[in-house]
Protein backbone atom coordinates (compact mmCIF):
# COMPACT_ATOMS: atom_id res chain seq x y z
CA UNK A 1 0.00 0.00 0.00
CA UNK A 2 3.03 2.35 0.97
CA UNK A 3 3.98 2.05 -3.14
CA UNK A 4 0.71 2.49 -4.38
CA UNK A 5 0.25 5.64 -1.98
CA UNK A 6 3.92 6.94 -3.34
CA UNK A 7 2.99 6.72 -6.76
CA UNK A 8 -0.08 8.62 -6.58
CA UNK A 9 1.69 11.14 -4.45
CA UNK A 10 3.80 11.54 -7.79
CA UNK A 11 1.01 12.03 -10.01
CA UNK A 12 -0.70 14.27 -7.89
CA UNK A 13 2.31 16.69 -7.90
CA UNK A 14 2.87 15.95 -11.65
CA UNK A 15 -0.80 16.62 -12.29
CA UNK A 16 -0.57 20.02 -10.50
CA UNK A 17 2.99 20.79 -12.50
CA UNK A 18 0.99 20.45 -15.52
CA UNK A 19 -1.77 22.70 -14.56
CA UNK A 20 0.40 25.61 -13.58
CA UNK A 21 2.05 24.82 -17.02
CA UNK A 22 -0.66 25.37 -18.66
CA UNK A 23 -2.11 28.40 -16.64
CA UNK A 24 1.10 29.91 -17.38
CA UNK A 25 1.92 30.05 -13.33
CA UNK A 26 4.67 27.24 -12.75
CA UNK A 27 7.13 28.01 -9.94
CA UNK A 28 10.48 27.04 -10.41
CA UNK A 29 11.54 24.24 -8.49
CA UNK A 30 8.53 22.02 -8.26
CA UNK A 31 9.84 19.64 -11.01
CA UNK A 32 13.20 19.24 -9.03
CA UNK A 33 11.00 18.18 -6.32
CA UNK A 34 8.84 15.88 -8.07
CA UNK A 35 12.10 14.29 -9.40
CA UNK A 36 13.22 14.20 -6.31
CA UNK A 37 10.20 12.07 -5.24
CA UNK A 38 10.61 9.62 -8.40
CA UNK A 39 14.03 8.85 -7.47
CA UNK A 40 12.33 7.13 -4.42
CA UNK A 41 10.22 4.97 -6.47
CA UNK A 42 11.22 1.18 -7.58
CA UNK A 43 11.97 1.17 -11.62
CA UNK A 44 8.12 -0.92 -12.43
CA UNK A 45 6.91 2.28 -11.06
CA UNK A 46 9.01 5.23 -12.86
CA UNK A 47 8.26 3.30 -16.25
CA UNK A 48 4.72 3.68 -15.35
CA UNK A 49 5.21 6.93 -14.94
CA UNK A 50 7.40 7.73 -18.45
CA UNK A 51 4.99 9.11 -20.84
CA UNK A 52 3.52 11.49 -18.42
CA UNK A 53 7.36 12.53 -17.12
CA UNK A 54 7.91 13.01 -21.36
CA UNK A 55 4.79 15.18 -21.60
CA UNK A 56 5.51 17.36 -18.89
CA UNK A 57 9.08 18.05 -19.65
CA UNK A 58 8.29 19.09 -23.40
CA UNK A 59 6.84 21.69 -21.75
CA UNK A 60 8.71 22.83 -19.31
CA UNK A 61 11.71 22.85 -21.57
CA UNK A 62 9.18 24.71 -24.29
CA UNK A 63 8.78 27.38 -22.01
CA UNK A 64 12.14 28.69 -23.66
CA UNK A 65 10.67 28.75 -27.14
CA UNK A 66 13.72 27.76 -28.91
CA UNK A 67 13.41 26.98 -32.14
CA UNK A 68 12.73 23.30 -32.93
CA UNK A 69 12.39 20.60 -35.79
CA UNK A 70 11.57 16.56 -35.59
CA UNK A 71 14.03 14.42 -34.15
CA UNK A 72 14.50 12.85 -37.60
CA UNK A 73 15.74 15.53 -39.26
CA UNK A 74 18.02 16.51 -36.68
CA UNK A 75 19.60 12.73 -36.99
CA UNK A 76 19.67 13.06 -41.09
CA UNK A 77 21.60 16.55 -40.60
CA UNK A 78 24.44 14.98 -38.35
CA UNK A 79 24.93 11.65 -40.38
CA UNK A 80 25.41 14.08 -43.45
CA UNK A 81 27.87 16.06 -41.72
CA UNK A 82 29.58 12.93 -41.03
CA UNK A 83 29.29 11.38 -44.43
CA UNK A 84 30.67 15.13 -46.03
CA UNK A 85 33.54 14.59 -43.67
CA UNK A 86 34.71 11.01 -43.92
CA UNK A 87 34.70 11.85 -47.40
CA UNK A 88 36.98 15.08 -47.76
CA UNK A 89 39.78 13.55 -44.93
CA UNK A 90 40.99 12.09 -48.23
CA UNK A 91 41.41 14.99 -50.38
CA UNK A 92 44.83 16.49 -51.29
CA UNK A 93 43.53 19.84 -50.75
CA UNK A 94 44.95 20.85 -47.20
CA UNK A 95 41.73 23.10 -47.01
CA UNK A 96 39.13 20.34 -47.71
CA UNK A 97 41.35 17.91 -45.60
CA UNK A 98 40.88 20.73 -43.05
CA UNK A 99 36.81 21.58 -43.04
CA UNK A 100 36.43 17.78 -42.66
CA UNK A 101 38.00 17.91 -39.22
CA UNK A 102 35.99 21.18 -38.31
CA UNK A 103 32.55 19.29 -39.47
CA UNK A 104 33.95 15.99 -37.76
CA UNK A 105 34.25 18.22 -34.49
CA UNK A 106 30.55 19.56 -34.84
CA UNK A 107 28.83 16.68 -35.44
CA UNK A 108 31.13 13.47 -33.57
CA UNK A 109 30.19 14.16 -29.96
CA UNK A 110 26.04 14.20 -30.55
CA UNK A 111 26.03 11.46 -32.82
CA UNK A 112 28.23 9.07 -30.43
CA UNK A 113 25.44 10.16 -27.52
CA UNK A 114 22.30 10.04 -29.71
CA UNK A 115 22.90 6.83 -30.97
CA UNK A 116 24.16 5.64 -27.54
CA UNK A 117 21.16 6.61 -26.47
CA UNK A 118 18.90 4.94 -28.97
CA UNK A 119 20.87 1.76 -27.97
CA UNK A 120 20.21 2.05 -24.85
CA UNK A 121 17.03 2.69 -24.97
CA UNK A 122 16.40 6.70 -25.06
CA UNK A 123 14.13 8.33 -27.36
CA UNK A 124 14.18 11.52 -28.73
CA UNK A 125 11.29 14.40 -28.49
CA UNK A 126 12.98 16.98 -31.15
CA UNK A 127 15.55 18.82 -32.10
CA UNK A 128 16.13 22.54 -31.09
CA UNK A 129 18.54 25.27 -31.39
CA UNK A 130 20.59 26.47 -27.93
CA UNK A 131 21.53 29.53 -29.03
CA UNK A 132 23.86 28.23 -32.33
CA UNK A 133 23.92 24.79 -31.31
CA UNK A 134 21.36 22.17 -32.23
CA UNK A 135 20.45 19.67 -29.17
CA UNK A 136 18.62 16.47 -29.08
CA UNK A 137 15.63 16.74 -26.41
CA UNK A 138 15.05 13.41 -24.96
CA UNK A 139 11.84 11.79 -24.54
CA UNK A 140 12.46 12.56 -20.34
CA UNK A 141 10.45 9.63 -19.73
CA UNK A 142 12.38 7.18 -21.60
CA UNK A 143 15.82 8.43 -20.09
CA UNK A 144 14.30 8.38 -16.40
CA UNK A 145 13.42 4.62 -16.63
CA UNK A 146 17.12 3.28 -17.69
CA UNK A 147 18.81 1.51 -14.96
CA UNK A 148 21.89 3.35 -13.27
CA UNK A 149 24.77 2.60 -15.04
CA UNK A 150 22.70 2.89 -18.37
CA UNK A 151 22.48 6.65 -17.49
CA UNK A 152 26.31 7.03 -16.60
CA UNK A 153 27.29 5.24 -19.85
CA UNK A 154 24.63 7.62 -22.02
CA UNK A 155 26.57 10.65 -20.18
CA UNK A 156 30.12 9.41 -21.00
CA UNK A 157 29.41 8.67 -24.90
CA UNK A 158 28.89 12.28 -24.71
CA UNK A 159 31.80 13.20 -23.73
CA UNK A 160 34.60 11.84 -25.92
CA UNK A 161 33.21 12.90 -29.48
CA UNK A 162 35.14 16.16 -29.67
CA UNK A 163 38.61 15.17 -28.27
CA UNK A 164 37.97 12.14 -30.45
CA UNK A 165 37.39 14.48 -33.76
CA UNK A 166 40.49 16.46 -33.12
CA UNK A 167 42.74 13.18 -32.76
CA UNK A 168 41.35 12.57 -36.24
CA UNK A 169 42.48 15.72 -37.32
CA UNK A 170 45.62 15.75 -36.46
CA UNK A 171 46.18 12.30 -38.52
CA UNK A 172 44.49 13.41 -41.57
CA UNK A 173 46.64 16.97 -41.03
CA UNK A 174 49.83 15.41 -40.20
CA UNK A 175 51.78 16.81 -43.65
CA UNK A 176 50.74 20.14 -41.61
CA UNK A 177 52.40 20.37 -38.81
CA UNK A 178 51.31 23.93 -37.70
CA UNK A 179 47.34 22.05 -38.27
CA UNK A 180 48.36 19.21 -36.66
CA UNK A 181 49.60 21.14 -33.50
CA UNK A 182 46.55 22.93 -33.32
CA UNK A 183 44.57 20.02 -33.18
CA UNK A 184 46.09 17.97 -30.79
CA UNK A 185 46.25 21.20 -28.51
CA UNK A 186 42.74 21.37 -29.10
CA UNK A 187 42.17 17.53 -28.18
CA UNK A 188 44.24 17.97 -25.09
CA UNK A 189 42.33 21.25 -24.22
CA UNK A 190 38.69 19.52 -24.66
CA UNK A 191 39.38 16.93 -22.53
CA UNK A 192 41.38 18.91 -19.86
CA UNK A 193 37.97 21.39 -20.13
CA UNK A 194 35.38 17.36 -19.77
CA UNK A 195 37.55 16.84 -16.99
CA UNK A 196 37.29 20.33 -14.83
CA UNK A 197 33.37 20.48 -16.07
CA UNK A 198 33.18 17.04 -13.95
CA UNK A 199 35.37 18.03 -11.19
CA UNK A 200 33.22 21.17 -10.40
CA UNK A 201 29.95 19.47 -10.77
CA UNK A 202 31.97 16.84 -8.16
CA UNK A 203 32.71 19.47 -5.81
CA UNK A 204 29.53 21.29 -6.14
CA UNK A 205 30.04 23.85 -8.42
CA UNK A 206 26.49 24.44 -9.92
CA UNK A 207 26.63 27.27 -12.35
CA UNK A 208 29.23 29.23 -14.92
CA UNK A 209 27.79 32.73 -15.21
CA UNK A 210 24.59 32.51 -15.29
CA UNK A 211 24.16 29.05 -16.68
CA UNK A 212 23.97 26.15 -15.17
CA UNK A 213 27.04 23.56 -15.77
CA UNK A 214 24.72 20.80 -16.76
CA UNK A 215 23.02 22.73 -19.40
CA UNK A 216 26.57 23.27 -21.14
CA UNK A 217 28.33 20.07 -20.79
CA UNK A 218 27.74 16.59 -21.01
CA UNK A 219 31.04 16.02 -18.33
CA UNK A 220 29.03 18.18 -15.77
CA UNK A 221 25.68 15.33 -16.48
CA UNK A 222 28.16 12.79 -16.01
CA UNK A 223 29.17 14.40 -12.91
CA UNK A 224 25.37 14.50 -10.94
CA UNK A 225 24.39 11.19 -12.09
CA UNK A 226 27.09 9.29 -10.59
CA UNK A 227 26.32 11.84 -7.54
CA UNK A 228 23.21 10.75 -7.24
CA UNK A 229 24.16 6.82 -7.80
């Protein structure tokens, strides 16, 4: 009875969430909460719970009115990227050679997560633009169900991509050197950056300026969930 009691506890405060949505009157901090309460539930329960979790935070996160497409095309527009690069590492131009590393470095780090994702079991709402960069939104529901270390392994595909693209680069630049040094600096940098975004999530560092460090890095995610574990 003490489940059954918890779970409609949840919904209640989910249910009222979604009306102050709606009325336009949400507080911030009553999600947190709410999650908060989740976290206490067994896993039968929180999948239960997953389309509702989904719905609600569409809208939260909607609230921001970025600009937004299908998840679909959003996937299409990275595996292109990727396909354009692979393609031009091979060219003798030094200036082809060279945009294939800078589109291998926009796209590598949310296509290793997405698809992580997908294989793990995430689904995706849409795609939207934070401020010049595109993000995946997750179907919230489908990412709160995975077990533990399901959620830690999402987080870390997402952060290798980029020091991974700029390793690339400085093979396919290597008859460069000046390139080549650039890009391994740059590989050494991004990870030495994934590494202090995790330490100050660790340590309890919760915002850069005025945004919040899991909002701008997947290392900072990484950080809270094992946290939380």
């Amino acid at each position: 009875m003490e489940k059954k009691r918890s779970i409609l506890e949840v919904r209640q405060a989910m249910d009222q969430i979604e009306r102050d949505l709606d009325a336009g009157i949400y507080q911030v901090g009553g999600w947190q909460k709410c999650l908060a309460q989740i976290k206490d539930l067994d896993e039968g329960a929180s999948s239960m719970l997953s389309p509702d979790l989904t719905r609600i935070s569409n809208k939260l996160h909607r609230r921001n009115r970025f600009p937004e497409v299908q998840a679909w095309m959003g996937f299409v527009f990275e595996y292109v990227l990727l396909a354009t690069s692979i393609l031009l590492m091979t060219a003798e131009s030094t200036l082809l050679r060279l945009v294939s590393v800078i589109l291998l470095a926009l796209c590598l780090q949310p296509l290793i997560k997405i698809s992580a994702g997908l294989l793990l079991g995430v689904r995706y709402a849409y795609v939207f633009l934070w401020y010049v960069e595109p993000r995946f939104k997750m179907q919230f529901g489908t990412y709160q169900r995975l077990e533990k270390w399901k959620k830690l392994a999402l987080q870390l595909s997402g952060s290798i991509g980029t020091p991974i693209a700029l390793l690339v680069g400085w093979r396919v630049l290597d008859d460069e050197p000046l390139l080549a040094a650039l890009c391994l600096a740059g590989a050494i940098g991004a990870l030495l950056m994934q590494v202090a975004a995790f330490a100050a999530v660790w340590f309890g560092v919760r915002k850069l300026g005025p945004f919040l460090l899991t909002n701008l890095t997947t290392p900072a995610l990484l950080a809270k969930e094992w946290k939380e574990r």
